[in-house]
Protein backbone atom coordinates (compact mmCIF):
# COMPACT_ATOMS: atom_id res chain seq x y z
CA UNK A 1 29.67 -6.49 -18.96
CA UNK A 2 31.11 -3.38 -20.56
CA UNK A 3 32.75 -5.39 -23.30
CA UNK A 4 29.74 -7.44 -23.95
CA UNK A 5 28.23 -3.57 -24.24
CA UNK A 6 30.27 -2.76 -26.29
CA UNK A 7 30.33 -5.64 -29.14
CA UNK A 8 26.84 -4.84 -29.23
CA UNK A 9 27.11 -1.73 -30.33
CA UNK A 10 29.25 -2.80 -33.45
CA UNK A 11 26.69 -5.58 -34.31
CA UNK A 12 25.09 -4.76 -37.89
CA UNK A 13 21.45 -6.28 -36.68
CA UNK A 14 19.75 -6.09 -39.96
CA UNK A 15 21.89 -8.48 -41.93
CA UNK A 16 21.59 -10.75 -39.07
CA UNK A 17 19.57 -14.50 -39.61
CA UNK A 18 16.64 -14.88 -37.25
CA UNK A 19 18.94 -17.17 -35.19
CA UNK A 20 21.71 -14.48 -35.00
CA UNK A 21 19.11 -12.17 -33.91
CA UNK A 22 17.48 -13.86 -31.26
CA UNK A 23 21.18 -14.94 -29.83
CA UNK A 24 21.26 -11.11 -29.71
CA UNK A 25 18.46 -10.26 -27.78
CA UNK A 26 18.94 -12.98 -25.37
CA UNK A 27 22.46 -11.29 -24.67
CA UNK A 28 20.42 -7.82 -24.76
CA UNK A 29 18.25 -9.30 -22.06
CA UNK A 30 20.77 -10.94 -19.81
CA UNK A 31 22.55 -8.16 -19.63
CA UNK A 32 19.63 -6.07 -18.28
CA UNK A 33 18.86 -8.90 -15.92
CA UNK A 34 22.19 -7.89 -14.35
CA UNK A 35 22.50 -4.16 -14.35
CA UNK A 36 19.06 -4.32 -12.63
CA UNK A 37 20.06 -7.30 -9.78
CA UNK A 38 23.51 -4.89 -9.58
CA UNK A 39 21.18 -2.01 -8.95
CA UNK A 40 18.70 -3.74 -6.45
CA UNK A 41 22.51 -4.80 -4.51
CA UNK A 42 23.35 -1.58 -4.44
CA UNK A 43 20.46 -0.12 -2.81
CA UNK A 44 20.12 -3.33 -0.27
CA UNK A 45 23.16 -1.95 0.86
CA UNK A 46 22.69 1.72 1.28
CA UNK A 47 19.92 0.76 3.25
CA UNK A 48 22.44 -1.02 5.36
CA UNK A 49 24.75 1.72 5.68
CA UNK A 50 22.11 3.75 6.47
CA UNK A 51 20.43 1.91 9.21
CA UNK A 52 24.35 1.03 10.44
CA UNK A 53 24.86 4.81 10.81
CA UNK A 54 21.40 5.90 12.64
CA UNK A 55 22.09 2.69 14.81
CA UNK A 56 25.32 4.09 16.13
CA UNK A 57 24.18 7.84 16.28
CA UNK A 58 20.94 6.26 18.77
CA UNK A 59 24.00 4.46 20.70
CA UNK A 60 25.84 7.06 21.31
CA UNK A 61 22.97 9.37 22.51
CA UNK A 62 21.94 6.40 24.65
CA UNK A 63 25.32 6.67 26.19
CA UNK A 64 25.07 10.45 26.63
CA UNK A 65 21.74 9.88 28.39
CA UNK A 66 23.24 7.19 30.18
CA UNK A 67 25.77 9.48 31.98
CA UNK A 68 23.41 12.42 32.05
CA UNK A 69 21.34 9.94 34.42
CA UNK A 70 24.05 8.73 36.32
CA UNK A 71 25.25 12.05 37.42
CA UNK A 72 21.68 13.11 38.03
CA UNK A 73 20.99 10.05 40.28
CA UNK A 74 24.49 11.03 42.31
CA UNK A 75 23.24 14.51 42.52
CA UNK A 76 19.82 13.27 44.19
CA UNK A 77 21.74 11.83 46.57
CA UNK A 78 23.78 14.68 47.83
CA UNK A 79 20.50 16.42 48.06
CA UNK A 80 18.50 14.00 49.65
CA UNK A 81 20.62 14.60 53.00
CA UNK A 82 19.50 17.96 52.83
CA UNK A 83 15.59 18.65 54.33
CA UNK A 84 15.53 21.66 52.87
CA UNK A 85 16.46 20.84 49.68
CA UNK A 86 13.41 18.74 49.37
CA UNK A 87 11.75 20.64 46.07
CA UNK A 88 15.00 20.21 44.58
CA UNK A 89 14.79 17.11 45.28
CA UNK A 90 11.69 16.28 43.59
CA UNK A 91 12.51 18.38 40.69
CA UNK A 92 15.94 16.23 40.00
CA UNK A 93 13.20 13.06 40.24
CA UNK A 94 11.19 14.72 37.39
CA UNK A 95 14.20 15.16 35.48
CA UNK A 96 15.58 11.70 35.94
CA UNK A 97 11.84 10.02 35.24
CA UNK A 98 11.86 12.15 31.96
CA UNK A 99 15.98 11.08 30.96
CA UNK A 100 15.44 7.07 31.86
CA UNK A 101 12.10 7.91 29.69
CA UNK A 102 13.77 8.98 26.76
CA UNK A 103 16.59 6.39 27.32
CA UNK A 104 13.75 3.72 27.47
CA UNK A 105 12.31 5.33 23.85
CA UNK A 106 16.21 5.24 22.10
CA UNK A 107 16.51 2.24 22.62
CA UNK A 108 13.02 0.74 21.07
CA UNK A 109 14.14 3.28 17.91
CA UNK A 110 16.79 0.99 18.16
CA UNK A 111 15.25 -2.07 17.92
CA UNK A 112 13.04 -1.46 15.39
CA UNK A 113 16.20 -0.34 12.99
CA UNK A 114 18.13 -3.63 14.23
CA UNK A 115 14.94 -5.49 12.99
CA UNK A 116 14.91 -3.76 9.60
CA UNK A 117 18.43 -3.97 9.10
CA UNK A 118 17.78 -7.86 9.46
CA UNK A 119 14.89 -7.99 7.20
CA UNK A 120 16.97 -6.48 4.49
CA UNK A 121 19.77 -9.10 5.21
CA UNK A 122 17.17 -11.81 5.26
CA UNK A 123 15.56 -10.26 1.66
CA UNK A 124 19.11 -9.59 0.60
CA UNK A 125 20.32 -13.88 1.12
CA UNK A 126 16.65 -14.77 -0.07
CA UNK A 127 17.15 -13.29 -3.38
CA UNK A 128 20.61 -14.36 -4.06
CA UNK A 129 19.56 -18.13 -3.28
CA UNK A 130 16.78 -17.44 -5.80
CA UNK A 131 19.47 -16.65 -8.50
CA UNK A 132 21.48 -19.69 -7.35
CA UNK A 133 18.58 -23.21 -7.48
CA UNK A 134 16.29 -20.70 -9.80
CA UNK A 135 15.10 -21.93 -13.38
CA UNK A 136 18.01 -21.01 -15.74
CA UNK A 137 15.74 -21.82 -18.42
CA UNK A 138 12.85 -19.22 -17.78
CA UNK A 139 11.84 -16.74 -19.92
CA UNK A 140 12.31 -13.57 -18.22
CA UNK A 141 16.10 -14.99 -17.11
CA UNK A 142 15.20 -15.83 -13.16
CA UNK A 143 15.38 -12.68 -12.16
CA UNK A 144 11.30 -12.07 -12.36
CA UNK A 145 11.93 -8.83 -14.78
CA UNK A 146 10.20 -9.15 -18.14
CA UNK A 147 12.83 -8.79 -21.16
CA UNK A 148 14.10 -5.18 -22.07
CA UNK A 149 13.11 -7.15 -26.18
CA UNK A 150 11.36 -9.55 -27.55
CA UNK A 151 11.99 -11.18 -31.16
CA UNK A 152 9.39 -9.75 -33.92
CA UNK A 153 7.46 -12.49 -35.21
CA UNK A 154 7.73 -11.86 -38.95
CA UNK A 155 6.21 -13.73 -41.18
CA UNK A 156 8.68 -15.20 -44.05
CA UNK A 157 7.97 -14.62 -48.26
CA UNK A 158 7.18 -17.82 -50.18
CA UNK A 159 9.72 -19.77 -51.65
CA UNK A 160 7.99 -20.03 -54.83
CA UNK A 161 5.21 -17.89 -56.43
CA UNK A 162 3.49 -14.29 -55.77
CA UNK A 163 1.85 -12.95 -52.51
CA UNK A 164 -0.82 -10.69 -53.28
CA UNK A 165 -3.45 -9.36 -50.62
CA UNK A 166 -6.62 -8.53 -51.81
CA UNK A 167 -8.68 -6.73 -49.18
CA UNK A 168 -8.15 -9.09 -45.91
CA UNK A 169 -7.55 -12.09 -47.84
CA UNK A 170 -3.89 -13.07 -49.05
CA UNK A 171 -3.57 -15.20 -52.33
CA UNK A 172 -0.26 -17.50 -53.80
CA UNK A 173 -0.23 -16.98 -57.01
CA UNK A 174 2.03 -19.79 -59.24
CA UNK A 175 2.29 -19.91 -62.86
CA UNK A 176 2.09 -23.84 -63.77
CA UNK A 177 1.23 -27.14 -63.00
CA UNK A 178 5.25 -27.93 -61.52
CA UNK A 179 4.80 -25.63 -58.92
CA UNK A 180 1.44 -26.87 -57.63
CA UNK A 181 2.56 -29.25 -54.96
CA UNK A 182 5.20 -27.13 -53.34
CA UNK A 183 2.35 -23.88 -53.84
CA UNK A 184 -0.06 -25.72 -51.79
CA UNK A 185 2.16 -25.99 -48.37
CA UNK A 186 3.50 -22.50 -49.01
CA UNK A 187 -0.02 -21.72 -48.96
CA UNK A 188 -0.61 -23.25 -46.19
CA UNK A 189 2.14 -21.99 -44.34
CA UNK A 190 0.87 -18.60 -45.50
CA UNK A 191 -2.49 -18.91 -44.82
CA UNK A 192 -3.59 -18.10 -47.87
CA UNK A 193 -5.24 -18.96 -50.89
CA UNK A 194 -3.27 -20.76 -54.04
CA UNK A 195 -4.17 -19.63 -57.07
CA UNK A 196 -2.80 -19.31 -60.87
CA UNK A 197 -1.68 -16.41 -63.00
CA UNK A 198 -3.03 -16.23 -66.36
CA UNK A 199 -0.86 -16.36 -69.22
């Protein structure tokens, strides 16, 4: 892509033919069909890396809790034996109800990232399968973006006689009776009227 940058940049566009110069902007526009897909990849997978990363830091707190509530539970136990250590008792029970709550809320955070992580897979294949069986022929290059140019639509001089505009109206002027015939389809062409120059 950076050499097909590059050429461009050498290309002398105003002595180009119409043809040359919509070959051109076709190039122009394919290769801004691809920066931006390259750019929409990219930031599919940041995402990724992101969710990745905030998937394995809810893990490993889940873990932590995990232990937290093991030892907790083992600790109830021991205490449990003792009558009089009955409000410690219930105290380690509040603790443990609030640690297998927040273990119970990491893990739906964790979930819910799992799920977006797979919807931005799923987006991610459903757009590359889109460039793949798309129309190769379509206009803005199947990639849905409009084109970064579009060809001017100028209007060509007449191959034979004068174009003058008078006001809004645009008039052929030809000099004899030779170039009548050929006047009248320029004139056509030109949507304007033919008319003669006085000698």
């Amino acid at each position: 892509m950076k050499n097909e940058i590059n050429l461009l940049r050498d290309i002398d566009f105003a002595n180009k033919t119409e043809a040359k110069l919509k070959e051109k902007i076709n190039l122009i526009n394919n290769i801004n069909a691809k920066v931006q897909d390259e750019v929409a990849e990219i930031e599919t997978e940041d995402r990724k890396a992101k969710l990745d990363e905030a998937i394995e830091n809810l893990k490993t707190e889940v873990s932590i809790k995990e232990n937290e509530l093991e030892a907790k539970k083992r600790e109830l136990e021991v205490k449990q034996k003792d009558e009089e250590q009955k409000k410690f008792v219930q105290k380690t029970q509040g603790e443990i109800n609030e640690i297998d709550k927040n273990i119970k809320s990491l893990k739906n955070q964790i979930e819910s990232k799992e799920k977006e992580k797979n919807k931005q897979v799923s987006q991610s294949s459903s757009s590359s399968l889109s460039e793949i069986v798309g129309d190769k022929n379509s206009k803005q290059n199947n990639s849905g973006k409009p084109q970064l140019v579009q060809m001017p639509d100028l209007q060509q001089l007449p191959t034979i006689g004068k174009l003058f505009q008078v006001n809004s109206q645009q008039f052929l002027a030809i000099q004899n009776w030779e170039e009548y015939e050929l006047g009248k389809k320029e004139a056509e062409r030109l949507k304007a009227n033919l008319c003669a120059i006085k000698n």
